[in-house]
C-alpha atoms as a PDB file:
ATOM      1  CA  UNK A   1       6.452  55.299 -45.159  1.00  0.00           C
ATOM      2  CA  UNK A   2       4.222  58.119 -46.627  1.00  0.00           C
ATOM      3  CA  UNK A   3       3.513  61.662 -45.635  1.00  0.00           C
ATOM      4  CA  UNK A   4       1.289  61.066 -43.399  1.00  0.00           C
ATOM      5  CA  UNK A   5       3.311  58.807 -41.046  1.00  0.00           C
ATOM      6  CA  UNK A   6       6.093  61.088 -40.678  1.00  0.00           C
ATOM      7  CA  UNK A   7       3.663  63.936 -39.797  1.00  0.00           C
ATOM      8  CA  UNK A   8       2.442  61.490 -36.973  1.00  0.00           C
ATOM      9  CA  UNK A   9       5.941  60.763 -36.063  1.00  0.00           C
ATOM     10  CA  UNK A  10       6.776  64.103 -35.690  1.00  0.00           C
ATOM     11  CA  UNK A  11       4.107  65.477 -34.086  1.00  0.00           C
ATOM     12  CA  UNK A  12       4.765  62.205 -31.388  1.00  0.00           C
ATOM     13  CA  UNK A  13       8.286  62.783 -31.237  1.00  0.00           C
ATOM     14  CA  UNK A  14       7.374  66.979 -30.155  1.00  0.00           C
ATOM     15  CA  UNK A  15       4.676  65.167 -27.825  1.00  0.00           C
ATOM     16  CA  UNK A  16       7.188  62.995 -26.002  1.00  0.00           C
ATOM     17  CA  UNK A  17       9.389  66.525 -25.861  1.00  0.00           C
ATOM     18  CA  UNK A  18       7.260  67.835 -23.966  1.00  0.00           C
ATOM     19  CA  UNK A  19       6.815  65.065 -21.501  1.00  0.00           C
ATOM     20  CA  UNK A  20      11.152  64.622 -21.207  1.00  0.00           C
ATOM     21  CA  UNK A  21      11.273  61.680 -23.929  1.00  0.00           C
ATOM     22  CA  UNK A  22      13.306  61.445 -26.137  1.00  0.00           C
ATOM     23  CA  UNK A  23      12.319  60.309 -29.673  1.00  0.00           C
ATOM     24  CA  UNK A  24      14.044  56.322 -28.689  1.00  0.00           C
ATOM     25  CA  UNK A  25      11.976  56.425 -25.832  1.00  0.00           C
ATOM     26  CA  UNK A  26       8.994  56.120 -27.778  1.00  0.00           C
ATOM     27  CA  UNK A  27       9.870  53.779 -30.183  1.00  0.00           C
ATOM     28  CA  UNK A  28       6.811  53.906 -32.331  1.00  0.00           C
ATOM     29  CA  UNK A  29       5.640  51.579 -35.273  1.00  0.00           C
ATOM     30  CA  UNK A  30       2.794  52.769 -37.826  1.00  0.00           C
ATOM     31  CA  UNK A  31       1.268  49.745 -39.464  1.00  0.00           C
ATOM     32  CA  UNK A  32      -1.506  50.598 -42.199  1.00  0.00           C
ATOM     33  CA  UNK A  33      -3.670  47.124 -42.689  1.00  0.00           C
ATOM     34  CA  UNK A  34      -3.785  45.407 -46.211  1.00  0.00           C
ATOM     35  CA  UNK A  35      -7.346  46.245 -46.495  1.00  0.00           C
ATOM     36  CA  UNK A  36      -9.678  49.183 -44.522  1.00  0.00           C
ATOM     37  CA  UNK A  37      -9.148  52.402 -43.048  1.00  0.00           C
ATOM     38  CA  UNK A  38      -7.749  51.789 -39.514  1.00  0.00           C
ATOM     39  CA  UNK A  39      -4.305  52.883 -38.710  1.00  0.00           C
ATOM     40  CA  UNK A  40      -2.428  51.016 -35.558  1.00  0.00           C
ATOM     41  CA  UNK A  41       0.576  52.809 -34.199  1.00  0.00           C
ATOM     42  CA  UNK A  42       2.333  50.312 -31.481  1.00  0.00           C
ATOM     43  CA  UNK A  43       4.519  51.917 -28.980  1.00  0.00           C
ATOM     44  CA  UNK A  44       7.338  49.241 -28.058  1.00  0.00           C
ATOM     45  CA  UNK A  45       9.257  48.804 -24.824  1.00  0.00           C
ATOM     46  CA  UNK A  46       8.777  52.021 -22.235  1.00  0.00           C
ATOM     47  CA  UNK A  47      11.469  53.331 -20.934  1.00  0.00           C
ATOM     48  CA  UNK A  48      12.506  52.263 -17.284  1.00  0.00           C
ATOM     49  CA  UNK A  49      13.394  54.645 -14.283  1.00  0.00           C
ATOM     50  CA  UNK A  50      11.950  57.892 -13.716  1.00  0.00           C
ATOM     51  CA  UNK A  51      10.923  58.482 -17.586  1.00  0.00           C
ATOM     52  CA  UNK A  52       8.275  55.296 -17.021  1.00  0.00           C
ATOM     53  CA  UNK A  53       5.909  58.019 -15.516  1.00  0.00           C
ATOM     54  CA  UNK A  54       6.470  60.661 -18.062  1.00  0.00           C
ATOM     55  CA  UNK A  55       5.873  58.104 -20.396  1.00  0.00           C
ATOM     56  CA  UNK A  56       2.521  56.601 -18.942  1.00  0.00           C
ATOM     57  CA  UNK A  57       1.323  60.444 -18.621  1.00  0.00           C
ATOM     58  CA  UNK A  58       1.560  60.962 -21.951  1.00  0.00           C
ATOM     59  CA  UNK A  59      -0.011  57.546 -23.048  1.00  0.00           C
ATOM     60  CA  UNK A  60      -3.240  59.039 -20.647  1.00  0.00           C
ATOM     61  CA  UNK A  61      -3.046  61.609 -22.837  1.00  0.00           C
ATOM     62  CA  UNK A  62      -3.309  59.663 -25.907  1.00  0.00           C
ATOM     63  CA  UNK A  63      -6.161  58.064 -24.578  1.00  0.00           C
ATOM     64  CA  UNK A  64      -3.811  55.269 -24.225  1.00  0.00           C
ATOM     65  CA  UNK A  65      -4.345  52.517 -20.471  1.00  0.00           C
ATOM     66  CA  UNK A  66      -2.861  49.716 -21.535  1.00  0.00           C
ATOM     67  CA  UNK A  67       0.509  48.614 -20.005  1.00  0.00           C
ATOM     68  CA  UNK A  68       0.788  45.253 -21.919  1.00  0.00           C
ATOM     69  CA  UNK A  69       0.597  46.606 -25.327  1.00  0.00           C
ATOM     70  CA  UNK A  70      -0.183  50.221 -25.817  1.00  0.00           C
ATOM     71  CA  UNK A  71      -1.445  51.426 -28.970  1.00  0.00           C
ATOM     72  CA  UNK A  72      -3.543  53.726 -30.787  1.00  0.00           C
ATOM     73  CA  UNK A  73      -6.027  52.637 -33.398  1.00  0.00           C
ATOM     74  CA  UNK A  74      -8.501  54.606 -35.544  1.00  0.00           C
ATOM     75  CA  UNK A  75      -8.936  55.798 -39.126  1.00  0.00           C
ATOM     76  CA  UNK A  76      -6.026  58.056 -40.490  1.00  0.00           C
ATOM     77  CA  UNK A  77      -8.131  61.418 -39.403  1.00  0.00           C
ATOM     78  CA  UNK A  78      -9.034  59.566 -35.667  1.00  0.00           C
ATOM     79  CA  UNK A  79      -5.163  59.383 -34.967  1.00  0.00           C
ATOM     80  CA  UNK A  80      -4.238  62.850 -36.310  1.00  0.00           C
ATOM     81  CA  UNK A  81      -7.035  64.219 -34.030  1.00  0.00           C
ATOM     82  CA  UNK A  82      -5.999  62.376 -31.268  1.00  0.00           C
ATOM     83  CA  UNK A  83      -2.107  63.150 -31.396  1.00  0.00           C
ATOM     84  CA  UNK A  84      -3.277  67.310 -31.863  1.00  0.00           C
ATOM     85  CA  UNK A  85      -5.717  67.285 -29.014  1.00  0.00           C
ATOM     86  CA  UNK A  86      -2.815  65.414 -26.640  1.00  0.00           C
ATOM     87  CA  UNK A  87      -0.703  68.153 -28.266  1.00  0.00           C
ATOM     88  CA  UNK A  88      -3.025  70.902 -26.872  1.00  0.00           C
ATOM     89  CA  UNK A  89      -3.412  68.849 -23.539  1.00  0.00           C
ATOM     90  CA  UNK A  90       0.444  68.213 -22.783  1.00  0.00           C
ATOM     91  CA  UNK A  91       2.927  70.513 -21.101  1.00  0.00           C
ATOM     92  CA  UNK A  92       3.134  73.777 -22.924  1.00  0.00           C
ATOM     93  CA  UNK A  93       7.375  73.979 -22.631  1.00  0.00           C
ATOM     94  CA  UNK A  94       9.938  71.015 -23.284  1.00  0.00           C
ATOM     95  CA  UNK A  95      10.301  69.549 -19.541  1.00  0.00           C
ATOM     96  CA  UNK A  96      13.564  69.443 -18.203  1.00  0.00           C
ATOM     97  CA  UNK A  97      15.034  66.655 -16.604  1.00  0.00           C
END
């Protein structure tokens, strides 16, 4: 783990904050490839019950449709952007539950 992935962690963790998640709701794996610039960061097992929605919003945000396997792929810059802009899209307080 570098620099770079906990800055994406964090910033996903204060993402999912503001969306009622708690960081092990997320449960988000970086994986850099051998070779090339492309980043994937896998987000395992959703939560169930009424955080499933607050979770699916803030995959919309990420860009992020797909229920079978979400992730978020792009060069190291691509990701950072996208994680900011959800940032500046997602609820501006921590949501209470």
């Amino acid at each position: 783990m570098n620099s770079y992935d906990i800055a994406v962690l964090t910033a996903l963790s204060e993402l999912g904050k503001r969306y009622g998640l708690e960081p092990y709701d997320l449960d988000a794996n970086i994986q850099a490839p051998d070779s090339g610039p492309e980043v994937k960061i896998s987000f395992d097992k959703p939560p169930n019950g009424d955080k499933s929605q607050r979770y699916w919003r803030m995959m919309s945000d990420l860009g992020i449709s797909d229920q079978h396997g979400p992730q978020l792929t792009g060069t190291e810059e691509i990701v950072w952007t996208t994680v900011q802009a959800a940032l500046k899209r997602a609820p501006n307080s921590v949501f209470r539950a």
